[in-house]
Protein backbone atom coordinates (compact mmCIF):
# COMPACT_ATOMS: atom_id res chain seq x y z
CA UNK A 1 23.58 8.98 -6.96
CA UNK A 2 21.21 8.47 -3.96
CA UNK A 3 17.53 8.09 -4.71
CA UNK A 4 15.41 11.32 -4.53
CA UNK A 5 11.79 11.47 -2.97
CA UNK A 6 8.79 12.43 -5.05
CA UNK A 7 6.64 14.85 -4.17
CA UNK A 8 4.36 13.93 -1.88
CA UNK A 9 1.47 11.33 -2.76
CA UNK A 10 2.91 11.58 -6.55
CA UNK A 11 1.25 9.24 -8.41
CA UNK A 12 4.27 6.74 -9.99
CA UNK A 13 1.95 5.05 -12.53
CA UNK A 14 -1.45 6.69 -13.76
CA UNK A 15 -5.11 4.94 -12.43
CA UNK A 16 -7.67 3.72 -13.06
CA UNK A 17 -11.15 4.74 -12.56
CA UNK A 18 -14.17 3.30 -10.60
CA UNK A 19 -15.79 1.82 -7.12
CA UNK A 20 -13.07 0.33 -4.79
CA UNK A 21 -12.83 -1.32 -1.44
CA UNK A 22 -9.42 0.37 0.39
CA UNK A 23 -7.49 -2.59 2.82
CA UNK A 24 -5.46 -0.40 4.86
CA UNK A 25 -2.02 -1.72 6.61
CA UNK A 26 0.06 0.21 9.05
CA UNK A 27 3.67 -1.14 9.39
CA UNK A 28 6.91 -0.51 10.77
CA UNK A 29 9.72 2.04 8.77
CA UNK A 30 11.29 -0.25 6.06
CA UNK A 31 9.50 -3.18 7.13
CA UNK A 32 7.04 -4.78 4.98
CA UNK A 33 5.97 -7.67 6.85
CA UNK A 34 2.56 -6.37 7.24
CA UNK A 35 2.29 -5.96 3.23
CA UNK A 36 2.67 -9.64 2.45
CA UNK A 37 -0.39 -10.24 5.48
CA UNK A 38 -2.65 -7.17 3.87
CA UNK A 39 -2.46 -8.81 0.74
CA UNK A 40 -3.83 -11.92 1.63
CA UNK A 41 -6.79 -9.59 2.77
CA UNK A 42 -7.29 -7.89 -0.85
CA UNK A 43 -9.48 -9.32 -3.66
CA UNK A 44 -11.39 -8.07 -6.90
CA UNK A 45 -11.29 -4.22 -7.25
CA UNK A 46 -9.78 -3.46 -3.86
CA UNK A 47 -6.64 -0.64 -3.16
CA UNK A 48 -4.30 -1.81 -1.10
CA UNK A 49 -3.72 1.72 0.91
CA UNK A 50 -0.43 1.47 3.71
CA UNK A 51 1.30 4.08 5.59
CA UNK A 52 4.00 3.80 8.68
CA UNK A 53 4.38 4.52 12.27
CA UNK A 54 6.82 6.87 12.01
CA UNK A 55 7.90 8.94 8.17
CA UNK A 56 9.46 6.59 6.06
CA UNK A 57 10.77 7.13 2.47
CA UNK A 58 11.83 3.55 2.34
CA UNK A 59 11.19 1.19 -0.88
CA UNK A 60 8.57 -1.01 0.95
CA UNK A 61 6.43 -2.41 -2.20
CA UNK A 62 7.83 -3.58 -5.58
CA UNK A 63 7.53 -5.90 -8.60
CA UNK A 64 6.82 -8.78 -6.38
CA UNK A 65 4.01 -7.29 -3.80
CA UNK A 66 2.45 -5.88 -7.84
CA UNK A 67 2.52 -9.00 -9.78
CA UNK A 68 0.40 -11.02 -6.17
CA UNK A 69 -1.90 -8.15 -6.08
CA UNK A 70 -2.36 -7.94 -10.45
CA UNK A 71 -3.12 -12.05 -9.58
CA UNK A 72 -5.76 -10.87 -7.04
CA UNK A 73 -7.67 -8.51 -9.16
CA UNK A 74 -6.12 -5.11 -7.19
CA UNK A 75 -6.56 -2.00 -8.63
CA UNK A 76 -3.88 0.07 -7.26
CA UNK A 77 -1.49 1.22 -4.12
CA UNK A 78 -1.49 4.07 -2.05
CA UNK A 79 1.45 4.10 0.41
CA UNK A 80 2.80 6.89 2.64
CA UNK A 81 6.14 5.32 1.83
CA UNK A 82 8.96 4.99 -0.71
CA UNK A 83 8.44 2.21 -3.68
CA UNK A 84 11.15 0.18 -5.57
CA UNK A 85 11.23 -1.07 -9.13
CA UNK A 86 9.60 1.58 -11.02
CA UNK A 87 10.26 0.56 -14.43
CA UNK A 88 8.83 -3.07 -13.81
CA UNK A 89 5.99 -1.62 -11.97
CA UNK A 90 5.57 0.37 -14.97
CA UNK A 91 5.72 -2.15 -17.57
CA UNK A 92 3.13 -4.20 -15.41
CA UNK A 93 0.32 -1.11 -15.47
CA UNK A 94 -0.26 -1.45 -11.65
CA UNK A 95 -1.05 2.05 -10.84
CA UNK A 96 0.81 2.83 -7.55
CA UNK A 97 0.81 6.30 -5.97
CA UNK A 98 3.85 6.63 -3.14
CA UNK A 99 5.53 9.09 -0.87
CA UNK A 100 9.20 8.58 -2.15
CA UNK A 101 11.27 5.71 -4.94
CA UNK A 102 14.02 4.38 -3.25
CA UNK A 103 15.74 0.69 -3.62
CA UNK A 104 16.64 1.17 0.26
CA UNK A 105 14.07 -1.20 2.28
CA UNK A 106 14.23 -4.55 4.39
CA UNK A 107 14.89 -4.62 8.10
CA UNK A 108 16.57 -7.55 9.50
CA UNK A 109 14.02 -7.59 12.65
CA UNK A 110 10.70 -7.67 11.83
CA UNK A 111 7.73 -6.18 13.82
CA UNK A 112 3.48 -6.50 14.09
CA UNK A 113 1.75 -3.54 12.48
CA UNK A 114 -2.33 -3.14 12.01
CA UNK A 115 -4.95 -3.97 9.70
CA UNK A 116 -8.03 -2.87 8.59
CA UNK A 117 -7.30 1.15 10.09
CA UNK A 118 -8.90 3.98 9.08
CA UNK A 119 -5.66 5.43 7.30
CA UNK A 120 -5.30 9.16 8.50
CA UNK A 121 -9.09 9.55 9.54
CA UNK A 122 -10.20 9.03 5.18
CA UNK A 123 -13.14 6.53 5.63
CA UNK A 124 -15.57 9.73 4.87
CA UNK A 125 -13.32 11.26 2.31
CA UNK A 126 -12.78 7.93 0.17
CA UNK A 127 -15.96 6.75 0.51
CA UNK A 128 -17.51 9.92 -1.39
CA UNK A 129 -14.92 8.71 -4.36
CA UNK A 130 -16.44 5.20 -4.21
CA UNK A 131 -14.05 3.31 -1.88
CA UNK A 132 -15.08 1.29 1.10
CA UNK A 133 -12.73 0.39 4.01
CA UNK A 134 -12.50 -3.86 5.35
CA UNK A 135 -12.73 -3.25 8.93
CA UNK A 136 -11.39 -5.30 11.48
CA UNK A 137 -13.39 -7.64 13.32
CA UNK A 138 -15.66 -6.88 15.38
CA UNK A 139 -14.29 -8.79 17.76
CA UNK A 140 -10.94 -7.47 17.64
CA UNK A 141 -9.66 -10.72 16.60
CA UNK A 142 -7.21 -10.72 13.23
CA UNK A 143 -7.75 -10.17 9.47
CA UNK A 144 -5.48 -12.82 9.09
C-alpha cells in the first residue's frame, strides 16, 4: 500500500513548549545532504526548520537525523517535506511536524542547498512565538 501524505504541516509527534532558535536548511527534493550540514549548525534548544526547492513529499529525516539532534539538545523539526520512521521517532519523543510520511527518499546525485534562510518570509512570525533565526554570515561565507 503506498504511503499517504498528511495533511499539511501535521504535527507527527506532539511539542514542546518554550524560547527556540530556528536553523533553517533548504535542500534539493529527496535529498538530504543539506540535513546532515544543518545539523552540525544546531545546539541547545534550537528547531531544526527545512523545506525544498521544489514540493517534495519525500522521507528526508528519520531515526538517525532524531537521535544526532536528541544528542545536541534540539527541540523539534519542522520540514516542508515527507518523514520516515514514525514509530521510532515516536518512541524517541522528538517532536517533528512534516508535510507528508513516506519511506521513499535518497537520491543517488547529490546537490548544494542553503543555510541559515529565512524559511517562507517567518523571521517576524516565529520570532513573536519565541524563536530566533542563525543567519548566515555576514560575509556570505558558509555556516559550515
Amino acid at each position: 500500500m503506498p504511503e499517504q501524505p498528511a495533511p499539511a504541516s501535521a504535527p507527527t509527534i506532539s511539542a514542546h513548549s518554550g524560547d527556540r532558535r530556528a536553523v533553517t536548511v533548504l535542500s534539493q527534493p529527496g535529498d538530504n545532504l543539506m540535513i546532515h550540514a544543518c545539523i552540525e549548525q544546531c545546539g541547545p534548544g534550537d528547531v531544526l526548520v527545512g523545506t525544498t526547492t521544489s514540493p517534495s513529499t519525500d522521507g528526508m529525516f528519520g531515526e538517525l537525523f532524531a537521535t544526532q539532534l536528541i544528542a545536541r539538545g534540539v527541540r523539534g523539526l519542522v520540514i516542508d517535506a515527507g518523514v520516515r520512521d514514525v514509530a521510532e521517532l515516536t518512541a524517541l519523543g522528538f517532536p517533528v511536524w512534516s508535510r507528508a510520511v513516506s519511506a521513499q527518499g535518497k537520491r543517488e546525485q547529490f546537490q548544494a542547498g542553503v543555510l541559515g534562510l529565512d524559511v517562507y518570509g517567518m523571521r517576524d512570525t516565529l520570532a513573536r512565538l519565541g524563536v530566533t533565526y542563525v543567519d548566515q554570515p555576514a560575509d556570505g561565507s558558509p555556516l559550515c
